[in-house]
C-alpha atoms as a PDB file:
ATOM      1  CA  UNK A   1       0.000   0.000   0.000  1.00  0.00           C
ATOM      2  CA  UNK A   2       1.129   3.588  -0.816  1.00  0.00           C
ATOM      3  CA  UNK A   3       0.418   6.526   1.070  1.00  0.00           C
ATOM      4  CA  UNK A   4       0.858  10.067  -0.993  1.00  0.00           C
ATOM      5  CA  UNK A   5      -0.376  13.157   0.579  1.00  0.00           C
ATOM      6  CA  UNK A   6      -0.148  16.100  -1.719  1.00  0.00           C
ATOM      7  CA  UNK A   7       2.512  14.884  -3.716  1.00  0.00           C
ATOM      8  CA  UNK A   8       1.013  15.604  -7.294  1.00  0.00           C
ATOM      9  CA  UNK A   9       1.043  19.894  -6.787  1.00  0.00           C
ATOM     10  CA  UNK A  10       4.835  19.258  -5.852  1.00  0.00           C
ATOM     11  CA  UNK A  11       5.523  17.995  -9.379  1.00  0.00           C
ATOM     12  CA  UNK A  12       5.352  18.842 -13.263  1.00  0.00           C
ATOM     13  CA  UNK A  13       3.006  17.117 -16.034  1.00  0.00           C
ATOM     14  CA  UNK A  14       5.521  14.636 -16.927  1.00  0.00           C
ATOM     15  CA  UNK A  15       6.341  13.561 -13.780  1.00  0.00           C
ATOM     16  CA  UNK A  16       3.092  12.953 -12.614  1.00  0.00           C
ATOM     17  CA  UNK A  17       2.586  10.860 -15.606  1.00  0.00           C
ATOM     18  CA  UNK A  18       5.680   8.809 -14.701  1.00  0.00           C
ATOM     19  CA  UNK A  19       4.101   8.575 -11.313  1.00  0.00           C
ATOM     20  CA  UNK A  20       0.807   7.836 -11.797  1.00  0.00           C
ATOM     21  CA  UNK A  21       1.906   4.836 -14.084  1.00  0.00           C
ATOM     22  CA  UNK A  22       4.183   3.103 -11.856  1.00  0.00           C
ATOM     23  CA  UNK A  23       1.093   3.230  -9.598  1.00  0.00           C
ATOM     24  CA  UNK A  24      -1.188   0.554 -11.821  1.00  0.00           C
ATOM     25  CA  UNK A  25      -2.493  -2.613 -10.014  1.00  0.00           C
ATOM     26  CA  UNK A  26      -1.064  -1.507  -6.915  1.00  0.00           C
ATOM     27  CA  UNK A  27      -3.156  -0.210  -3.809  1.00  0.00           C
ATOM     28  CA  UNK A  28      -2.433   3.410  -3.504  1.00  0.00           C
ATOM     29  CA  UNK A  29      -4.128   6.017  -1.618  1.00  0.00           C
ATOM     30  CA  UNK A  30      -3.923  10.017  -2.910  1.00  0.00           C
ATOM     31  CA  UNK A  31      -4.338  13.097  -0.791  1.00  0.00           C
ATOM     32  CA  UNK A  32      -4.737  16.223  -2.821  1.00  0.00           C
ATOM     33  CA  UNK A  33      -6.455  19.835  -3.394  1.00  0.00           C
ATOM     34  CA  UNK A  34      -6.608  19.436  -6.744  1.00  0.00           C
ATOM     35  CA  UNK A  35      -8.114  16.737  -7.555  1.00  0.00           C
ATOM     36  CA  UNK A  36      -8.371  17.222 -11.723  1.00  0.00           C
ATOM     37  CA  UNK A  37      -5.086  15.665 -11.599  1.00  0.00           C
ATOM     38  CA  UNK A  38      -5.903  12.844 -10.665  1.00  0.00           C
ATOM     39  CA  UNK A  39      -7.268  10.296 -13.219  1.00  0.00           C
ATOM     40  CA  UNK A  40      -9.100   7.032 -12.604  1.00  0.00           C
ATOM     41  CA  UNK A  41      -9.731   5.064  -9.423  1.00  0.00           C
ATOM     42  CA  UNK A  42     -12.140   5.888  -7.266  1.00  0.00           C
ATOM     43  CA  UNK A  43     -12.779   9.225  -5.603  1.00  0.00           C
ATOM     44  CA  UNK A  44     -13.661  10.435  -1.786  1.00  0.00           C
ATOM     45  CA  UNK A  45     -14.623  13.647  -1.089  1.00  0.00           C
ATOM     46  CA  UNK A  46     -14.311  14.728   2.701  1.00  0.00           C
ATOM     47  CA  UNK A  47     -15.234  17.967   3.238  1.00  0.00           C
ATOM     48  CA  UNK A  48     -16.211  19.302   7.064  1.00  0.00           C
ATOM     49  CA  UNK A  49     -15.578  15.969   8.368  1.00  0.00           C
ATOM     50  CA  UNK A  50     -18.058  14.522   5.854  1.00  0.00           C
ATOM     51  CA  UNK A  51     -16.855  12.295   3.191  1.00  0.00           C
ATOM     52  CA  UNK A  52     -18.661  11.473   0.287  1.00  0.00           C
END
Protein backbone atom coordinates (compact mmCIF):
# COMPACT_ATOMS: atom_id res chain seq x y z
CA UNK A 1 0.00 0.00 0.00
CA UNK A 2 1.13 3.59 -0.82
CA UNK A 3 0.42 6.53 1.07
CA UNK A 4 0.86 10.07 -0.99
CA UNK A 5 -0.38 13.16 0.58
CA UNK A 6 -0.15 16.10 -1.72
CA UNK A 7 2.51 14.88 -3.72
CA UNK A 8 1.01 15.60 -7.29
CA UNK A 9 1.04 19.89 -6.79
CA UNK A 10 4.83 19.26 -5.85
CA UNK A 11 5.52 18.00 -9.38
CA UNK A 12 5.35 18.84 -13.26
CA UNK A 13 3.01 17.12 -16.03
CA UNK A 14 5.52 14.64 -16.93
CA UNK A 15 6.34 13.56 -13.78
CA UNK A 16 3.09 12.95 -12.61
CA UNK A 17 2.59 10.86 -15.61
CA UNK A 18 5.68 8.81 -14.70
CA UNK A 19 4.10 8.57 -11.31
CA UNK A 20 0.81 7.84 -11.80
CA UNK A 21 1.91 4.84 -14.08
CA UNK A 22 4.18 3.10 -11.86
CA UNK A 23 1.09 3.23 -9.60
CA UNK A 24 -1.19 0.55 -11.82
CA UNK A 25 -2.49 -2.61 -10.01
CA UNK A 26 -1.06 -1.51 -6.92
CA UNK A 27 -3.16 -0.21 -3.81
CA UNK A 28 -2.43 3.41 -3.50
CA UNK A 29 -4.13 6.02 -1.62
CA UNK A 30 -3.92 10.02 -2.91
CA UNK A 31 -4.34 13.10 -0.79
CA UNK A 32 -4.74 16.22 -2.82
CA UNK A 33 -6.46 19.84 -3.39
CA UNK A 34 -6.61 19.44 -6.74
CA UNK A 35 -8.11 16.74 -7.55
CA UNK A 36 -8.37 17.22 -11.72
CA UNK A 37 -5.09 15.66 -11.60
CA UNK A 38 -5.90 12.84 -10.66
CA UNK A 39 -7.27 10.30 -13.22
CA UNK A 40 -9.10 7.03 -12.60
CA UNK A 41 -9.73 5.06 -9.42
CA UNK A 42 -12.14 5.89 -7.27
CA UNK A 43 -12.78 9.23 -5.60
CA UNK A 44 -13.66 10.44 -1.79
CA UNK A 45 -14.62 13.65 -1.09
CA UNK A 46 -14.31 14.73 2.70
CA UNK A 47 -15.23 17.97 3.24
CA UNK A 48 -16.21 19.30 7.06
CA UNK A 49 -15.58 15.97 8.37
CA UNK A 50 -18.06 14.52 5.85
CA UNK A 51 -16.86 12.30 3.19
CA UNK A 52 -18.66 11.47 0.29
Amino acid sequence: MFLFDDVFSELDSSRRAYLSGKMKDRQVIITTCEPSGVVGGKMIKVEKGRYF
